[in-house]
Every structure is written in C-alpha cells, then in structure tokens.
Protein backbone atom coordinates (compact mmCIF):
# COMPACT_ATOMS: atom_id res chain seq x y z
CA UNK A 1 26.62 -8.58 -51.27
CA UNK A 2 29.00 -9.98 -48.73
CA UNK A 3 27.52 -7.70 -46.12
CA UNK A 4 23.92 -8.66 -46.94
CA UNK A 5 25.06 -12.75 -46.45
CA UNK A 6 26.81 -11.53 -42.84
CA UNK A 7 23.18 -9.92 -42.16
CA UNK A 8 21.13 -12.64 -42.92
CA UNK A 9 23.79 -15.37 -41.32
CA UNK A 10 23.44 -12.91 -37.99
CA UNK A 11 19.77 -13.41 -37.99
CA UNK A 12 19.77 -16.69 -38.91
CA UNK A 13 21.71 -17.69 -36.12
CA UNK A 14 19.75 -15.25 -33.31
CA UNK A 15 16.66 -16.93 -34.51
CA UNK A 16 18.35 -20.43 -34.03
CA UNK A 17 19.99 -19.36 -30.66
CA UNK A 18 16.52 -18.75 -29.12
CA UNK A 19 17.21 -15.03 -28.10
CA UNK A 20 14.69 -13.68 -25.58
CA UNK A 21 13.78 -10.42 -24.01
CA UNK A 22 15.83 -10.42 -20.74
CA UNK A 23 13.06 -9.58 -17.93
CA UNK A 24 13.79 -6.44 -16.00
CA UNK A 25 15.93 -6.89 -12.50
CA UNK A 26 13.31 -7.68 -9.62
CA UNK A 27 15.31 -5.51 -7.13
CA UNK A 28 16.73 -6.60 -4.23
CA UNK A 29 15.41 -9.74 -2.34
CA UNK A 30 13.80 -10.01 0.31
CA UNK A 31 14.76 -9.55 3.77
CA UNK A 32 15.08 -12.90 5.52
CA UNK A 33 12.37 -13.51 7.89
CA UNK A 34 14.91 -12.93 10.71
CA UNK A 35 15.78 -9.34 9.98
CA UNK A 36 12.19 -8.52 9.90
CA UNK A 37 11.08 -10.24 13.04
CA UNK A 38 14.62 -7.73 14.29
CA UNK A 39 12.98 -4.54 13.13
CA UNK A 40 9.42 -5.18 13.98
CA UNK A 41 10.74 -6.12 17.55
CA UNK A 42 12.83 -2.69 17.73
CA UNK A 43 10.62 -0.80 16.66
CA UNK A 44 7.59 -1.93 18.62
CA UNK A 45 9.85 -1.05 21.72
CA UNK A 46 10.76 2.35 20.71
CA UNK A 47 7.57 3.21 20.32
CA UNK A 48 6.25 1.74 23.56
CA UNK A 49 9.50 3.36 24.88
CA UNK A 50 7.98 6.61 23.30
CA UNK A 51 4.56 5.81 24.57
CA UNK A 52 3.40 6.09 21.21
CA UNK A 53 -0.66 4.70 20.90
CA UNK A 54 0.02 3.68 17.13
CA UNK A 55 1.92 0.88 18.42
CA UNK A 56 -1.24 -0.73 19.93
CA UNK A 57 -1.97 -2.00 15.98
CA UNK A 58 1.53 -4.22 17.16
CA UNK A 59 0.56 -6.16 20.03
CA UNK A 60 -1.45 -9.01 20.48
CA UNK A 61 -3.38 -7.90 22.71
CA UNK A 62 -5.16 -11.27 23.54
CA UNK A 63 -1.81 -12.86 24.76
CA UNK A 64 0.18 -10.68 25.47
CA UNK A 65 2.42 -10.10 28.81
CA UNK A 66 5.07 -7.92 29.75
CA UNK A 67 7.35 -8.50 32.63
CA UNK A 68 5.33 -10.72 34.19
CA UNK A 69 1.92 -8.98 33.86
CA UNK A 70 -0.66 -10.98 31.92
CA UNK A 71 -1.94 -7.75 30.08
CA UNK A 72 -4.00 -10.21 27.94
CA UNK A 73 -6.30 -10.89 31.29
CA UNK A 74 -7.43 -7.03 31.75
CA UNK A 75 -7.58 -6.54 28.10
CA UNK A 76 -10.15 -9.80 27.93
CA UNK A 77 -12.03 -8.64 30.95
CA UNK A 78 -12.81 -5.37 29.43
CA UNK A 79 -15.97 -6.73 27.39
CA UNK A 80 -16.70 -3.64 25.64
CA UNK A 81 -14.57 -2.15 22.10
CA UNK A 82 -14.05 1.01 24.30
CA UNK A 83 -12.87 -0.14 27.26
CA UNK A 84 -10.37 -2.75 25.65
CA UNK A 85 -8.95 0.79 24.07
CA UNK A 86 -8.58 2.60 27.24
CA UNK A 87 -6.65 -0.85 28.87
CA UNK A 88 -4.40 -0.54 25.82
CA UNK A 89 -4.12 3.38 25.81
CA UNK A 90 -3.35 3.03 29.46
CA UNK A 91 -0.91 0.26 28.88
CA UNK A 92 0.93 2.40 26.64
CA UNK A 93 0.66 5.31 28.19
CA UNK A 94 1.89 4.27 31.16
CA UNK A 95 5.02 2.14 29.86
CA UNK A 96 5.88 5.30 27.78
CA UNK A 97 6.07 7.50 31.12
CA UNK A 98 7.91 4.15 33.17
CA UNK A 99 10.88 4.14 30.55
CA UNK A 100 10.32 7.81 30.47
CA UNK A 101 13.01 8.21 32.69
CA UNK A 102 15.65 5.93 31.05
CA UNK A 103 15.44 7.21 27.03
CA UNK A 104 18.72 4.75 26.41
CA UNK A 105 16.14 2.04 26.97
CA UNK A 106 15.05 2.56 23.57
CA UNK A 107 17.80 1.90 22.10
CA UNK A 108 19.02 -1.40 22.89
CA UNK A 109 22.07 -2.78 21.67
CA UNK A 110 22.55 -6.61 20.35
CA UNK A 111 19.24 -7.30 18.45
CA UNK A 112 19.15 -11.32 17.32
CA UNK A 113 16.89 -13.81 16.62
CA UNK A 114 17.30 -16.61 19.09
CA UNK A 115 14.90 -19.12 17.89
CA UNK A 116 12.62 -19.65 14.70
CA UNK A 117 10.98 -22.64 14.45
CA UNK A 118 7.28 -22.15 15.48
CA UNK A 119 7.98 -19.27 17.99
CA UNK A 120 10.14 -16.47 16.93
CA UNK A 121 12.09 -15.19 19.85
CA UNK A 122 14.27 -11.43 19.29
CA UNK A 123 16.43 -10.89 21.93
CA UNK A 124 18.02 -7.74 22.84
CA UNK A 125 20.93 -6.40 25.85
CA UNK A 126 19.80 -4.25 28.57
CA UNK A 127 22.74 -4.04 30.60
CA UNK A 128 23.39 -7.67 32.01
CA UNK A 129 20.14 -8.83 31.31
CA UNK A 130 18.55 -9.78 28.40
CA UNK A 131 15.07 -8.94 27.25
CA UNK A 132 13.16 -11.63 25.19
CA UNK A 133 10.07 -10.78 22.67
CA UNK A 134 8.23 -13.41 21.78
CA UNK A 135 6.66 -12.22 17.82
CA UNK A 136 3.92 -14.03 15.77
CA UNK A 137 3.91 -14.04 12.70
CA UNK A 138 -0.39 -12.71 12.02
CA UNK A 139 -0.87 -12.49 8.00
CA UNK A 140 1.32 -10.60 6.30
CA UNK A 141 3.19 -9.25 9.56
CA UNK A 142 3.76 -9.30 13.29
CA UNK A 143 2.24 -8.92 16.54
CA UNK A 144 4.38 -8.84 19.76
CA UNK A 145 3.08 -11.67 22.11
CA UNK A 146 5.38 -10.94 24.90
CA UNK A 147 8.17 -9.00 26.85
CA UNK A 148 10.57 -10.13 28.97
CA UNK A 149 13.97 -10.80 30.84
CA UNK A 150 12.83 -14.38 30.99
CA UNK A 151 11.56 -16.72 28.87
C-alpha cells in the first residue's frame, strides 16, 4: 500500500510540475556570417588559383574587377549567353594558368573579415601585401564582387 501512495504522489507531482518532452539537440549553430564570408572567399581563390570553370557560379560577373581590370565591362559587352561564357571561361582560364606558376598563391595565410556593415571585405596576406575581396551577400550565399591589393 505504501508503495502504491509513493506511485501516485510521483505522478501527482510530474503532472503538477508541468513535465514536457525535451526537444531533440538542434546541432551545432551556425557559423557566424564572418566565417562564411572567410571560406567562400578562400575557396573562390583556390579555385580561380586552380582555374577551375565551376567557380564562375561565384562571381558576380556584372561587377566584378580584379586587379584593376573591370571584368564586369567585357562581360556586359558580350550581348549574347554564349559569349558572356567564353569571357568568363577565358577569365578563368587564364587566371588559373597566371597563378599557375606560383601554387603557394592558393593558399594564403591570415584570412579575416575586415569590415561588415553593408560591404563585406575578407582580407588575406600575400607576402607584404594584402589582397582585399569584396563578397555580397546574393540569397542564400555569396558572389565575389572584387579582387584586390587595394581597396
């Protein structure tokens, strides 16, 4: 009997308490905007590094300009969907065989966010200088606007 009256005092008091199903653990948060902008920015490089076409889906192609070339201006010019893919194949292309001869520019050391409100600006070493790549944020991701030791 005394064991039935501890049962029903147990419940009693779980029903009182307000007991609820604990929801399962979401994982782990999300990565704060500035370590994405980081890796998007890295790898965008290494693959223009590489000269690797899939990396045209990263660029923003109607602003963007890389050491001082407006790549934007041939890209516009070409009018048709075909040629705008040969100026960006050929962009590519060409950067790949450039850096081609210097593989440790892929892998830069010192990768930061600089600046975050409106713009986001990655920064990474090269030696002395510093490289600057201006990312936009475009939905749900990025697009690389810009390349640069110079802002």
């Amino acid at each position: 009997m005394r064991i039935a009256a501890l049962a029903v005092a147990l419940l009693l008091v779980l029903a009182s308490a307000g007991c609820r199903r604990i929801p399962p653990h979401p994982g782990p948060p999300p990565a704060p905007p500035e370590d994405s902008a980081v890796r998007f920015a890295r790898a965008t490089w290494q693959a223009l590094c590489r000269g690797d076409a899939k990396v045209a889906s990263q660029i923003d192609w109607p602003r963007f300009k890389a050491f001082g070339d407006d790549v934007a201006a041939r890209w516009q010019a070409a009018a048709l969907p075909a040629a705008r893919r040969q100026c960006q194949t050929k962009f590519i292309t060409d950067f790949g065989r450039r850096s081609a001869a210097g593989k440790e520019l892929a892998n830069l050391p010192g990768w930061a966010v600089t600046r975050g409100a409106g713009d986001i600006i990655v920064t990474a070493k090269m030696g002395p200088a510093t490289l600057y790549f201006r990312v936009a944020r475009r939905g749900l991701g990025y697009r690389l606007e810009s390349v640069d030791t110079a802002l």
